[in-house]
PDB file of N, CA and C in Angstrom:
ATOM      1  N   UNK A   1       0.998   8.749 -45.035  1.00  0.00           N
ATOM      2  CA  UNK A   1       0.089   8.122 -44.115  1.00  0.00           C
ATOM      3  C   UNK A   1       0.526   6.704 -43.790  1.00  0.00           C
ATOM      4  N   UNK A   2       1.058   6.230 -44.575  1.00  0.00           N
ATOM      5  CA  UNK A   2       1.565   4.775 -44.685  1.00  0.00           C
ATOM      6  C   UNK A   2       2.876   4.766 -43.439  1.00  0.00           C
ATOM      7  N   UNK A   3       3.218   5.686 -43.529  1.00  0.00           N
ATOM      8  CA  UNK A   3       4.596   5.556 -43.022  1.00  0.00           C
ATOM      9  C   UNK A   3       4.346   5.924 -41.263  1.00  0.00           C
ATOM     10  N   UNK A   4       3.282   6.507 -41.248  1.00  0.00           N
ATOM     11  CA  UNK A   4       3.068   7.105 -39.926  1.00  0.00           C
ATOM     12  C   UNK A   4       2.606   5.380 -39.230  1.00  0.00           C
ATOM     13  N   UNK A   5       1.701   4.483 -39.943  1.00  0.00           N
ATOM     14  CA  UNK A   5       1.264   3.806 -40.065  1.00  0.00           C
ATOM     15  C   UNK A   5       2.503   2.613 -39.736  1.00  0.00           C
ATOM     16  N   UNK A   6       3.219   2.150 -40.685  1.00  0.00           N
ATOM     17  CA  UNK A   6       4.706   1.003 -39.832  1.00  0.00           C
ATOM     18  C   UNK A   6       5.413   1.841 -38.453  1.00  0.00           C
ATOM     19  N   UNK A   7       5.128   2.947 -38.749  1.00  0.00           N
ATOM     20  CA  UNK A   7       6.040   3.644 -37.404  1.00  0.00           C
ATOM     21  C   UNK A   7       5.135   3.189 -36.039  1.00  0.00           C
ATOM     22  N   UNK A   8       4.153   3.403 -36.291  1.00  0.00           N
ATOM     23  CA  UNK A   8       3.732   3.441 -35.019  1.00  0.00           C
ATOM     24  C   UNK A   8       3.020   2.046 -34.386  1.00  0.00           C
ATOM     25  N   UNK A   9       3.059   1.422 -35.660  1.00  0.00           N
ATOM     26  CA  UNK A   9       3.439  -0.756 -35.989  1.00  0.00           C
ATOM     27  C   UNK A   9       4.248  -0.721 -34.985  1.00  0.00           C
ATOM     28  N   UNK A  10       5.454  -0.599 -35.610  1.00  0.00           N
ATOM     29  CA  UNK A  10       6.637  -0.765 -35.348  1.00  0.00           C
ATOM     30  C   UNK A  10       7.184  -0.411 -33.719  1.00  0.00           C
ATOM     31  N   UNK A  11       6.127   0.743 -33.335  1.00  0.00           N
ATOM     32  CA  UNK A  11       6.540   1.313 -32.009  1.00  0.00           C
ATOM     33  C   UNK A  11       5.894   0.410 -30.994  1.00  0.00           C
ATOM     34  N   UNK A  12       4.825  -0.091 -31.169  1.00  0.00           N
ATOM     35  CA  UNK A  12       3.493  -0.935 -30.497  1.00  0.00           C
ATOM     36  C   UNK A  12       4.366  -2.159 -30.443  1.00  0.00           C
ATOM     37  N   UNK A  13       4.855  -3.320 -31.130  1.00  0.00           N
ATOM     38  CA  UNK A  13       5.734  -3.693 -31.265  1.00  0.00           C
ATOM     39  C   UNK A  13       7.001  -4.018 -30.640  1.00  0.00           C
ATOM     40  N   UNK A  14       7.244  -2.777 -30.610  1.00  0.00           N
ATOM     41  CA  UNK A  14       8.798  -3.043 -29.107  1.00  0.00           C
ATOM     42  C   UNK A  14       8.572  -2.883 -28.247  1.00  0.00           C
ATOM     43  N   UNK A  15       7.207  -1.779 -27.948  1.00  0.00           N
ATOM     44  CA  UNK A  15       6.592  -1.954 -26.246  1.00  0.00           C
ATOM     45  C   UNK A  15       5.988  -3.125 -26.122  1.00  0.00           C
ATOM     46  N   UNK A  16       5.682  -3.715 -27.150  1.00  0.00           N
ATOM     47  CA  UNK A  16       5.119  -5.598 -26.289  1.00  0.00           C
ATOM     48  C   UNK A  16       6.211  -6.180 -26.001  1.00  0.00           C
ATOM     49  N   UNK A  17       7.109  -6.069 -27.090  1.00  0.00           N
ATOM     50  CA  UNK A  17       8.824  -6.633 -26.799  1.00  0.00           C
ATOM     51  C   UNK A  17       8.902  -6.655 -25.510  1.00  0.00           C
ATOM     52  N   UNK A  18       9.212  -5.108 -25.464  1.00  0.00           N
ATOM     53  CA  UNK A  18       9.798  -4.636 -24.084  1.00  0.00           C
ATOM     54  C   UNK A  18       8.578  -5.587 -22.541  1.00  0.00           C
ATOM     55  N   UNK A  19       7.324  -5.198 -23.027  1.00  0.00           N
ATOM     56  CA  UNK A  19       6.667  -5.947 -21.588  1.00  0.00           C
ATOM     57  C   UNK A  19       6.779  -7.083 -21.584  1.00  0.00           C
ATOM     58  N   UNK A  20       6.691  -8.085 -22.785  1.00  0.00           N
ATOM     59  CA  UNK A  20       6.993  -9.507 -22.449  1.00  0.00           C
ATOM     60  C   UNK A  20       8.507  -9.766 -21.986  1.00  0.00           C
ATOM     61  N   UNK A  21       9.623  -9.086 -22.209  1.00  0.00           N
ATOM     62  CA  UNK A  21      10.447  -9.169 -21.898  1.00  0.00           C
ATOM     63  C   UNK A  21      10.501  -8.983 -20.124  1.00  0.00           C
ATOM     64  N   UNK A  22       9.903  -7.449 -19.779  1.00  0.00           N
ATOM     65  CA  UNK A  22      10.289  -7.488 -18.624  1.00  0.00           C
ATOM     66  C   UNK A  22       9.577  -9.090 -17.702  1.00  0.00           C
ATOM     67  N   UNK A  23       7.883  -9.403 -17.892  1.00  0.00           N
ATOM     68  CA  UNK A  23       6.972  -9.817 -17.442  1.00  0.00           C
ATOM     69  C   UNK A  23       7.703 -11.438 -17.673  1.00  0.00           C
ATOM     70  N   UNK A  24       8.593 -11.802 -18.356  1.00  0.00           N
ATOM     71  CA  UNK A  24       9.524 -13.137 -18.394  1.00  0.00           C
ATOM     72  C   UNK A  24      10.701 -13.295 -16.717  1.00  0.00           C
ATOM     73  N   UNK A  25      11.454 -11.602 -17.036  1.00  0.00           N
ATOM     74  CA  UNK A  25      12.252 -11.989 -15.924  1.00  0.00           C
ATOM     75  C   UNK A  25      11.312 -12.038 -14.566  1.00  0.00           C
ATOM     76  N   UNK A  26      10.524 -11.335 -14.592  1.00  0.00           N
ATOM     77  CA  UNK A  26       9.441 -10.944 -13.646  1.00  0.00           C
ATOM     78  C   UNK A  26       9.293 -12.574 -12.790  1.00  0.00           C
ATOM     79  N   UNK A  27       8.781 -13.287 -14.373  1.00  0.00           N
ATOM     80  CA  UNK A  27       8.140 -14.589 -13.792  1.00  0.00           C
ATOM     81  C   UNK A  27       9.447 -15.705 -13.705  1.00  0.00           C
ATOM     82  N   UNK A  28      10.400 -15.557 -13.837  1.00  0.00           N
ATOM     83  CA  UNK A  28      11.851 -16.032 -13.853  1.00  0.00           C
ATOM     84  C   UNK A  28      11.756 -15.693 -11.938  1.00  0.00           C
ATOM     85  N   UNK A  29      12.343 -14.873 -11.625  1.00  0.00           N
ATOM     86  CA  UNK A  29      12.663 -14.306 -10.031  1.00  0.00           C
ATOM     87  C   UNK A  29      11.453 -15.017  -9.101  1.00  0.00           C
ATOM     88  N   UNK A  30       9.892 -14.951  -9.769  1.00  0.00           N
ATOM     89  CA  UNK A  30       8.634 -15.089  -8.819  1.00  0.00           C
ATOM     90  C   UNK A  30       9.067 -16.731  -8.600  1.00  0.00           C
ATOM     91  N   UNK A  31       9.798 -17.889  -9.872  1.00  0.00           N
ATOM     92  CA  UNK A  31      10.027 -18.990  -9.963  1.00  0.00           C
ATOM     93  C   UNK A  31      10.656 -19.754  -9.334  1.00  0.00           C
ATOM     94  N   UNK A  32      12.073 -18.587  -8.973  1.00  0.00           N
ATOM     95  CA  UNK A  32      13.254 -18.895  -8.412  1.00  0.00           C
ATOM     96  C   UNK A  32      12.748 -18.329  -6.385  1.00  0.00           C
ATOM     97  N   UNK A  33      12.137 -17.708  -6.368  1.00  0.00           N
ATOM     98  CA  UNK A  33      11.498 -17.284  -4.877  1.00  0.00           C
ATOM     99  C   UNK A  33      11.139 -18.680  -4.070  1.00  0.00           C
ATOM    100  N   UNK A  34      10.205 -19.125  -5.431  1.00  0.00           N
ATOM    101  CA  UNK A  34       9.195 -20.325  -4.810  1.00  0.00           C
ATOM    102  C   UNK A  34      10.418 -21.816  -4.780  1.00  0.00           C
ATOM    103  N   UNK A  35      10.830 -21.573  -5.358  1.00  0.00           N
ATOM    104  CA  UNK A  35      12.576 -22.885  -5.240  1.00  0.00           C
ATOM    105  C   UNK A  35      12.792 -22.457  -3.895  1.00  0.00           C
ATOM    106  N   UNK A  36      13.175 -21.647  -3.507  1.00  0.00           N
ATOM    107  CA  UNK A  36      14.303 -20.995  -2.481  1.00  0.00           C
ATOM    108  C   UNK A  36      13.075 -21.046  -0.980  1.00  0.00           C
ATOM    109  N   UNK A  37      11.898 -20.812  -1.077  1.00  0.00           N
ATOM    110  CA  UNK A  37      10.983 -21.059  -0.272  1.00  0.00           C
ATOM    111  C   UNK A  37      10.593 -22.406  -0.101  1.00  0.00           C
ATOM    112  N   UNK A  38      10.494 -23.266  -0.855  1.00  0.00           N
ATOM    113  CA  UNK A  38       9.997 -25.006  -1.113  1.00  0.00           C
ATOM    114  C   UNK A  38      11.422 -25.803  -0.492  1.00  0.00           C
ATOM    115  N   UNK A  39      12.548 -25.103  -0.645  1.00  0.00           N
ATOM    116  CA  UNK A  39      13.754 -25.743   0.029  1.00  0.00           C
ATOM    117  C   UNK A  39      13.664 -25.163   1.074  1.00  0.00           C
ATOM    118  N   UNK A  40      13.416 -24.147   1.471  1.00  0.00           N
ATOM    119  CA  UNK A  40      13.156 -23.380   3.326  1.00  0.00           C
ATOM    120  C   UNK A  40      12.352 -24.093   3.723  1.00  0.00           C
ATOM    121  N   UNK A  41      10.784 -24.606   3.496  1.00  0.00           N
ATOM    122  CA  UNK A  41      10.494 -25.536   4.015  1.00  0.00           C
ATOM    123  C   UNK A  41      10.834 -26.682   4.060  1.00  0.00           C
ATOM    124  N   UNK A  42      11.254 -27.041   3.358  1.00  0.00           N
ATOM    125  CA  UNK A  42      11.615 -28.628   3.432  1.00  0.00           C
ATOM    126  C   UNK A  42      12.711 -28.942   4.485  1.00  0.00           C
ATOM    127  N   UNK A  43      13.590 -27.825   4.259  1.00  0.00           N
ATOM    128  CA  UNK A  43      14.616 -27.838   5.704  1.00  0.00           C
ATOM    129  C   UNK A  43      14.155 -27.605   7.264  1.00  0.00           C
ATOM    130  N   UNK A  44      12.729 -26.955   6.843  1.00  0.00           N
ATOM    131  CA  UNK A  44      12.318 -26.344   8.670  1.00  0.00           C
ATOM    132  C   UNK A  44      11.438 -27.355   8.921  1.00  0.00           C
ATOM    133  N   UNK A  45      11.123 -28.417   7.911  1.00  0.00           N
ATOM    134  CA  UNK A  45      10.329 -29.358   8.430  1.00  0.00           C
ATOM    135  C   UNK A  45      11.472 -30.902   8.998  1.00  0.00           C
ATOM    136  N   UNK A  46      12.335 -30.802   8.114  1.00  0.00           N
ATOM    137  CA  UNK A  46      13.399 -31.933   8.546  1.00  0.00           C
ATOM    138  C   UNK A  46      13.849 -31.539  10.177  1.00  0.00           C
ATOM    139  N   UNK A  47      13.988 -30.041  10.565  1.00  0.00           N
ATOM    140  CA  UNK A  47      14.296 -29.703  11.629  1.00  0.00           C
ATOM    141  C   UNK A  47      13.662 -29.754  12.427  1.00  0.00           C
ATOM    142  N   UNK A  48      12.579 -29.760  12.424  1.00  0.00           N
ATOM    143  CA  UNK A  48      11.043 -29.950  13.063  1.00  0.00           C
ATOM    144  C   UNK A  48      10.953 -31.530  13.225  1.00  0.00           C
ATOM    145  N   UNK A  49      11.224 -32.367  12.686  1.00  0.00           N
ATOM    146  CA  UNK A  49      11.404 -33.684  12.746  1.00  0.00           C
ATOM    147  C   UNK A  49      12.207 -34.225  13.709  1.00  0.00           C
ATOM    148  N   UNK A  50      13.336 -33.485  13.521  1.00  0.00           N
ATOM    149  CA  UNK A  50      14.367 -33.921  14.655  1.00  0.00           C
ATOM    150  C   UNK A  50      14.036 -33.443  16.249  1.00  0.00           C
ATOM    151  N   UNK A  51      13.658 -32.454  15.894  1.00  0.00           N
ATOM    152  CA  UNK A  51      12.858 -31.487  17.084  1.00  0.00           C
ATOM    153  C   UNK A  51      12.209 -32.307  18.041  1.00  0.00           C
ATOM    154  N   UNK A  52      11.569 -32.787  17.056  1.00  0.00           N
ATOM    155  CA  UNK A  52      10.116 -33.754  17.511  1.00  0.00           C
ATOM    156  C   UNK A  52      10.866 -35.311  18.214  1.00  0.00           C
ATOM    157  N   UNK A  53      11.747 -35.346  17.972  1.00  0.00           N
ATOM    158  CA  UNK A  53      12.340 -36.820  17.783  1.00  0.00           C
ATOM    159  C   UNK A  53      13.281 -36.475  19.323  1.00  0.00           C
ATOM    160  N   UNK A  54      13.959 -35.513  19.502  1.00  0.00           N
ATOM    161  CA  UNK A  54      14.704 -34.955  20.783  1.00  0.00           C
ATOM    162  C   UNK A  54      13.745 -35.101  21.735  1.00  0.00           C
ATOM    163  N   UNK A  55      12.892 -34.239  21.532  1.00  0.00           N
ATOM    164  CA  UNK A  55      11.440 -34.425  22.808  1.00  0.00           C
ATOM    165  C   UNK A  55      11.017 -35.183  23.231  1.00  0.00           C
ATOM    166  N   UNK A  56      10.974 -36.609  22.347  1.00  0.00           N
ATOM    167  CA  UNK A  56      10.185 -37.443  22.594  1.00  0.00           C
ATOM    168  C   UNK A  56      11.545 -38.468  23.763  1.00  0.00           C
ATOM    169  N   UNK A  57      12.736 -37.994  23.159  1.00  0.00           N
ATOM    170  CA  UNK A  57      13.468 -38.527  23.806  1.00  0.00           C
ATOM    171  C   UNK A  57      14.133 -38.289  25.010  1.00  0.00           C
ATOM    172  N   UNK A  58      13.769 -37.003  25.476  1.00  0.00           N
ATOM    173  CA  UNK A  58      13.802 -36.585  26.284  1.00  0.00           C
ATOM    174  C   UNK A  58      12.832 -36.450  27.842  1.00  0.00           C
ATOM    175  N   UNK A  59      11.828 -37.147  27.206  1.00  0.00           N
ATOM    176  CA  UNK A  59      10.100 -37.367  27.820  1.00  0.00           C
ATOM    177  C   UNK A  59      10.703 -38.497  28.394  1.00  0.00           C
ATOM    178  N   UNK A  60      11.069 -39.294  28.123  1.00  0.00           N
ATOM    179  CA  UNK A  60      11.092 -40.724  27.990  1.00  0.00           C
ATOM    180  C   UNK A  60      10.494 -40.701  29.738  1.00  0.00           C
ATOM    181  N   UNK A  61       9.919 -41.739  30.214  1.00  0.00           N
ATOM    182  CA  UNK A  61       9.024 -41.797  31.719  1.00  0.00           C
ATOM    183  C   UNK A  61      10.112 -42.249  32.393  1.00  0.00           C
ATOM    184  N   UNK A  62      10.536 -43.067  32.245  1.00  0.00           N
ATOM    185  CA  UNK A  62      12.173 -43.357  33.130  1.00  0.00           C
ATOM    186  C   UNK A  62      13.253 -42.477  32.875  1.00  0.00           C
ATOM    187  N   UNK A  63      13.616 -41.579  32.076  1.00  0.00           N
ATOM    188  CA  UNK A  63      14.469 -40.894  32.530  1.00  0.00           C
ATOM    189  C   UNK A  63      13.866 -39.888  33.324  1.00  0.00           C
ATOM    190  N   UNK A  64      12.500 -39.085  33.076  1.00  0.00           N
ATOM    191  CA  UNK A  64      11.782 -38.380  34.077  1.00  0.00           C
ATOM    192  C   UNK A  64      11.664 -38.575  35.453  1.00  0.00           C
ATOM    193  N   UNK A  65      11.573 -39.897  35.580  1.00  0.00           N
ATOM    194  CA  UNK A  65      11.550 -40.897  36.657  1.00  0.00           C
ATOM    195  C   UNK A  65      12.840 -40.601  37.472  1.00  0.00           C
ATOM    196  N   UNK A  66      13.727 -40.613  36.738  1.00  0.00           N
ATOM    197  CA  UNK A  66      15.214 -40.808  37.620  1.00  0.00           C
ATOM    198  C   UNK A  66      15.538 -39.080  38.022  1.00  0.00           C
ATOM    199  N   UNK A  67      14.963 -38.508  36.957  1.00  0.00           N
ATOM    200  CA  UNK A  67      15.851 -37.108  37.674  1.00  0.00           C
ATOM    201  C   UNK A  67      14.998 -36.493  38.155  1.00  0.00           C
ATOM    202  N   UNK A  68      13.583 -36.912  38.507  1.00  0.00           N
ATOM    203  CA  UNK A  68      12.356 -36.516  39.746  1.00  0.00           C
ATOM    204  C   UNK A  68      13.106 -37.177  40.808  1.00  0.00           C
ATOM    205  N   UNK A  69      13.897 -37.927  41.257  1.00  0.00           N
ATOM    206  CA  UNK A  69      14.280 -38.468  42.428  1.00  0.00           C
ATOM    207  C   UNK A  69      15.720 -37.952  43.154  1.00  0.00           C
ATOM    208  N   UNK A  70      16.784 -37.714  41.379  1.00  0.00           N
ATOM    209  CA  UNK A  70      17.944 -37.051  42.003  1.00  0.00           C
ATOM    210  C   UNK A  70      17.684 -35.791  42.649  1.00  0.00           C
ATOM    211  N   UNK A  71      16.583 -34.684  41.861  1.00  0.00           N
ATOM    212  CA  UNK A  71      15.994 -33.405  42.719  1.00  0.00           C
ATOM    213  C   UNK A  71      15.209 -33.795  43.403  1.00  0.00           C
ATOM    214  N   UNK A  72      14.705 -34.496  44.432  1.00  0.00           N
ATOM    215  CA  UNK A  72      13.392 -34.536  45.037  1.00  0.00           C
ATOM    216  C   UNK A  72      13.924 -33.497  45.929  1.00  0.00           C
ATOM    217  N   UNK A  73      14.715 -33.402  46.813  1.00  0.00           N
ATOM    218  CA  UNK A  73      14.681 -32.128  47.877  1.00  0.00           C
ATOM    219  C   UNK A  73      14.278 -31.043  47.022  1.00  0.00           C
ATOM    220  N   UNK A  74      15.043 -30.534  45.685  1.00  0.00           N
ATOM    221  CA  UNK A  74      15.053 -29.073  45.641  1.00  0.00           C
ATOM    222  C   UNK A  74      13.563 -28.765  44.936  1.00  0.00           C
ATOM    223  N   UNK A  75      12.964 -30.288  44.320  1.00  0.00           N
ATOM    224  CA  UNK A  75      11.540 -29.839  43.622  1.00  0.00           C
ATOM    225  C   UNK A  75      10.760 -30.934  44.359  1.00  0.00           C
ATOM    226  N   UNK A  76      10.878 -31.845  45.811  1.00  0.00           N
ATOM    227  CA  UNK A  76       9.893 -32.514  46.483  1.00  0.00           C
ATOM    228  C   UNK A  76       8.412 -32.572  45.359  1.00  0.00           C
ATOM    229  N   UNK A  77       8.846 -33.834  44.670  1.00  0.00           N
ATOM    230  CA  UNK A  77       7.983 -34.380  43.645  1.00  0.00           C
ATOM    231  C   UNK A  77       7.520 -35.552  43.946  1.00  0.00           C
ATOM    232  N   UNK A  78       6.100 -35.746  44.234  1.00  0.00           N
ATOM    233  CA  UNK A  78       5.791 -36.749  44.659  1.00  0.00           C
ATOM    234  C   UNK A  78       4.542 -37.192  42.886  1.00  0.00           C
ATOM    235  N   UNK A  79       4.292 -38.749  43.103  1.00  0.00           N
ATOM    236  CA  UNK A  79       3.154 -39.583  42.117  1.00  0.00           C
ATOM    237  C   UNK A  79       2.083 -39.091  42.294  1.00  0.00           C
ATOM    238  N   UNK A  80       1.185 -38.880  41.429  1.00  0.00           N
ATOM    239  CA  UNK A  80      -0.184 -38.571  41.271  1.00  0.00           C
ATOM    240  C   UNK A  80      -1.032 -39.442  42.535  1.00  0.00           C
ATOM    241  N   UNK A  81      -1.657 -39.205  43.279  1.00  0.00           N
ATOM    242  CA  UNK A  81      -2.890 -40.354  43.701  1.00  0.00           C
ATOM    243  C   UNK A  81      -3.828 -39.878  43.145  1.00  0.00           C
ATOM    244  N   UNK A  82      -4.990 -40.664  43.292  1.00  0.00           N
ATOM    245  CA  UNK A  82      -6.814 -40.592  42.942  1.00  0.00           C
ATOM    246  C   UNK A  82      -6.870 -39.730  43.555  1.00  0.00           C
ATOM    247  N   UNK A  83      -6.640 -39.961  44.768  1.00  0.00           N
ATOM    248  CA  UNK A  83      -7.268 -38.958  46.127  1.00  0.00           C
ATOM    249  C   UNK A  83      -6.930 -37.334  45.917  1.00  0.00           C
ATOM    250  N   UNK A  84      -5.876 -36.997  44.986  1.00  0.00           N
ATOM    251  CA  UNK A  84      -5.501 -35.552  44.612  1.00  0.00           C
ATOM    252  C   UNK A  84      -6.525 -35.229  43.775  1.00  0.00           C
ATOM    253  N   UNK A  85      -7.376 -35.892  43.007  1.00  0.00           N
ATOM    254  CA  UNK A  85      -8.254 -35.723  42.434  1.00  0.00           C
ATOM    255  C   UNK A  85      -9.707 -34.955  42.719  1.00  0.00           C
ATOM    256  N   UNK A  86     -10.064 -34.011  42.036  1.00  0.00           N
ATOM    257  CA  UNK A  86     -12.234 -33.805  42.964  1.00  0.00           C
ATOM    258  C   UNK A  86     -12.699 -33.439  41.566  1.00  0.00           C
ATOM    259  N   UNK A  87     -14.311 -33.238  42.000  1.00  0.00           N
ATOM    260  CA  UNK A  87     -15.222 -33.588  41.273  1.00  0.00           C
ATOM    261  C   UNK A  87     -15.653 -32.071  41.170  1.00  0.00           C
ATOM    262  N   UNK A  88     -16.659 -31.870  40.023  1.00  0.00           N
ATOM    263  CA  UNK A  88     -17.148 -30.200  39.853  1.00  0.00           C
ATOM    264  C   UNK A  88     -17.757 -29.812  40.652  1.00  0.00           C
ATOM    265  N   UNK A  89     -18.659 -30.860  41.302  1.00  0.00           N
ATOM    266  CA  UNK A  89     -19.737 -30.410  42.201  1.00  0.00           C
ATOM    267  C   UNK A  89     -18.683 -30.229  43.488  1.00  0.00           C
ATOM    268  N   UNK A  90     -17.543 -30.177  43.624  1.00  0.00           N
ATOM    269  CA  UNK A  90     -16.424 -29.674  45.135  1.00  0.00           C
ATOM    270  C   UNK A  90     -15.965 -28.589  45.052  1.00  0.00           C
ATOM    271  N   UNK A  91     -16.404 -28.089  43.399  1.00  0.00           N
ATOM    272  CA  UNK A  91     -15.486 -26.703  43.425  1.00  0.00           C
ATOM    273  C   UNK A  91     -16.319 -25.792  43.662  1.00  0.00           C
ATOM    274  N   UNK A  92     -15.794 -24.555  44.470  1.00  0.00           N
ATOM    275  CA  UNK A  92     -16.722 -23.214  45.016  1.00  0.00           C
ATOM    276  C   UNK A  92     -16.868 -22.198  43.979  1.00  0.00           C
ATOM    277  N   UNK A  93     -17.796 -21.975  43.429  1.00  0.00           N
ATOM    278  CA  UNK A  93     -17.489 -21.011  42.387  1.00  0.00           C
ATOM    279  C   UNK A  93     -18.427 -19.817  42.935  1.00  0.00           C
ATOM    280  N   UNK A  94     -18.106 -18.763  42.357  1.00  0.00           N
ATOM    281  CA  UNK A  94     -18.761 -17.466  43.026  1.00  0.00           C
ATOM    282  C   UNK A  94     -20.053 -17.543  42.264  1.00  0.00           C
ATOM    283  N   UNK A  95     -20.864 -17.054  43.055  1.00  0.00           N
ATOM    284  CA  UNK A  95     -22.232 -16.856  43.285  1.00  0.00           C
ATOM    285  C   UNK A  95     -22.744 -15.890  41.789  1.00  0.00           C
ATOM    286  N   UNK A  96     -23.965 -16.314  40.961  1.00  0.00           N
ATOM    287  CA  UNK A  96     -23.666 -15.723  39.819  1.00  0.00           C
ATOM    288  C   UNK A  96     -24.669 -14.528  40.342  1.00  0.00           C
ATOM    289  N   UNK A  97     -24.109 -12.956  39.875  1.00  0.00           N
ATOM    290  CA  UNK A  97     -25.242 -11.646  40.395  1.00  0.00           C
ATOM    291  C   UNK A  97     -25.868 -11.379  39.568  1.00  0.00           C
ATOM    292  N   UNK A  98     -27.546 -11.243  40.112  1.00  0.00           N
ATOM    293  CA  UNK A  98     -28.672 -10.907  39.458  1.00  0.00           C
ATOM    294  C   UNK A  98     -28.272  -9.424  38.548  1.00  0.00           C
ATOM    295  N   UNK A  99     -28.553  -9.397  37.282  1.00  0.00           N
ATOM    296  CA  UNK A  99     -28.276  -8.083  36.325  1.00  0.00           C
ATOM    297  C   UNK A  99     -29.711  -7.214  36.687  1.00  0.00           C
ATOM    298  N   UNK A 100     -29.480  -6.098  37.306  1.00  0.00           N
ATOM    299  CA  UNK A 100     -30.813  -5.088  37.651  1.00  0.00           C
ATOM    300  C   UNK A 100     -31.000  -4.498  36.247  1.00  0.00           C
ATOM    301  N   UNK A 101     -32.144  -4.865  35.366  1.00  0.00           N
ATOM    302  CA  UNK A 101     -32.687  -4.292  34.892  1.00  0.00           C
ATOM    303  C   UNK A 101     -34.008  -3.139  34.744  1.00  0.00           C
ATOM    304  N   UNK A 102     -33.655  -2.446  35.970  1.00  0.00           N
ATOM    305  CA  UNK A 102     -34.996  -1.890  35.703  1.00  0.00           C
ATOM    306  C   UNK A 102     -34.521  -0.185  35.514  1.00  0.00           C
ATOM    307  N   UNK A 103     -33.557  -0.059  35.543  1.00  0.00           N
ATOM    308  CA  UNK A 103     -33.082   1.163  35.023  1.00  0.00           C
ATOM    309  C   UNK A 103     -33.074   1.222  33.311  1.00  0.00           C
ATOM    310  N   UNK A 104     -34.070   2.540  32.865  1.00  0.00           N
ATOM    311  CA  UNK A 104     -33.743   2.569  31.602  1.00  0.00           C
ATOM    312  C   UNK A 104     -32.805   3.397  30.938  1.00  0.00           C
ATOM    313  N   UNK A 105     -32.661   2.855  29.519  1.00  0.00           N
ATOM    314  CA  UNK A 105     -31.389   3.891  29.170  1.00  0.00           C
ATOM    315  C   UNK A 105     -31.556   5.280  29.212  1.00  0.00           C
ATOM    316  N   UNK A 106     -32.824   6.071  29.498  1.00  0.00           N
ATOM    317  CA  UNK A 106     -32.639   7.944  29.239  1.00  0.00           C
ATOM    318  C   UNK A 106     -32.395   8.139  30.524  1.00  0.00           C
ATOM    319  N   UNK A 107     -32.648   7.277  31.267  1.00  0.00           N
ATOM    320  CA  UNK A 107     -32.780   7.859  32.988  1.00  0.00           C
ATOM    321  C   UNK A 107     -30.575   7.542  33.408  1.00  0.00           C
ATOM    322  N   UNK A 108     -30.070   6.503  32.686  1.00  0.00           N
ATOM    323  CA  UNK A 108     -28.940   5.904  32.905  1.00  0.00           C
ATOM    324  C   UNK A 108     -27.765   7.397  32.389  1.00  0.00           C
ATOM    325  N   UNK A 109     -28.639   7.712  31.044  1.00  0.00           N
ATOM    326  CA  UNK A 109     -27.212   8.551  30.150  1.00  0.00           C
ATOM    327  C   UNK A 109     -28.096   9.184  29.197  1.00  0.00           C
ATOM    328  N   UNK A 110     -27.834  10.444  28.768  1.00  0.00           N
ATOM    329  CA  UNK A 110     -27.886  11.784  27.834  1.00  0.00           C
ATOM    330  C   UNK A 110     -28.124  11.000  26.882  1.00  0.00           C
ATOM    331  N   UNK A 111     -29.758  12.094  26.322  1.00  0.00           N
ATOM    332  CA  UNK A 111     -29.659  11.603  24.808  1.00  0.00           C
ATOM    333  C   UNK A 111     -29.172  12.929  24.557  1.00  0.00           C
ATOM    334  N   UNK A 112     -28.346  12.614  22.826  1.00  0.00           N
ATOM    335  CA  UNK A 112     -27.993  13.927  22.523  1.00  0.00           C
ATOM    336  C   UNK A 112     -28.629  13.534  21.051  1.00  0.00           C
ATOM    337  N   UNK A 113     -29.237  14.803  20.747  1.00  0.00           N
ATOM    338  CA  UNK A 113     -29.881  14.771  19.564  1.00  0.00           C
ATOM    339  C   UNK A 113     -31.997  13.950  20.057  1.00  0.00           C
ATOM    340  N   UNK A 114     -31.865  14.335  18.505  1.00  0.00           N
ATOM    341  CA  UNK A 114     -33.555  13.447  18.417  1.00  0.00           C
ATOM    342  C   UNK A 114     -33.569  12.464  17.031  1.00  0.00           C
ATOM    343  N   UNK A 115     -34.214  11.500  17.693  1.00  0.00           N
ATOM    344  CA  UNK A 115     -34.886  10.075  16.690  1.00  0.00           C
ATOM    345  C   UNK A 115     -34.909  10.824  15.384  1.00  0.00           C
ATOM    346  N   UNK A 116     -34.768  10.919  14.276  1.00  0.00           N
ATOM    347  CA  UNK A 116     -35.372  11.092  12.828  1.00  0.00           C
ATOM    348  C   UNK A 116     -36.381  10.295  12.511  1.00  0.00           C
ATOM    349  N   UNK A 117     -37.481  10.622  12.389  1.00  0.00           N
ATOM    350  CA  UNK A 117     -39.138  10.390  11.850  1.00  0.00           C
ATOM    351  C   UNK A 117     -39.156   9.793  10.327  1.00  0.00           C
TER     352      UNK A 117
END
C-alpha cells in the first residue's frame, strides 16, 4: 500500500514538474511577444512623429500660397471672401412630411397567430 502510495507521489509530482515547466516557457514567449510589440510601437510612433512633422511642413501657408498660383489655370484658385459665406436661415431645406397616422397596424399587415391570454 505504501508503495502504491510514493508511486503515485511521485507521479503527481512530475505532472506539476511537467506543467510548471511548460506554463514557464509559456510565460517566457507571452514576455518576449510584449518586448517585440512595445518596440513595434515605439517605432510606429517615432514614424508617426515624423509623419506629423512632414505635414506640417508641407502645409506651410506660403508654400501653399506659391503653388496655388503656379496652377491657377489648371485648378483657378481663388481667396476665401465673407461674401462666399451664408447663413442657415439661406439654406432651402426640404419641407418636413406630415407621418399619416391613422392607419392601424391589422388593417396595414396580417396577423398571424393569436395574443396568448
Amino acid at each position: 500500500m505504501r508503495s502504491l502510495l510514493y508511486i503515485t507521489s511521485a507521479l503527481i509530482v512530475m505532472g506539476l514538474a511537467y506543467w510548471a515547466y511548460s506554463e514557464n516557457y509559456k510565460t517566457q514567449a507571452s514576455l518576449d511577444e510584449v518586448d517585440r510589440l512595445q518596440r513595434d510601437i515605439g517605432a510606429m510612433q517615432e514614424e508617426l512623429a515624423v509623419l506629423r512633422a512632414e505635414w506640417a511642413y508641407l502645409n506651410r501657408p506660403d508654400r501653399l500660397r506659391e503653388l496655388a498660383v503656379m496652377n491657377f489655370e489648371a485648378l483657378e484658385l481663388v481667396p476665401l471672401e465673407p461674401e462666399q459665406f451664408g447663413r442657415v436661415d439661406q439654406v432651402a431645406f426640404p419641407p418636413k412630411e406630415a407621418l399619416d397616422l391613422t392607419d392601424s397596424i391589422t388593417e396595414t399587415f396580417d396577423v398571424i397567430g393569436e395574443v396568448p391570454q
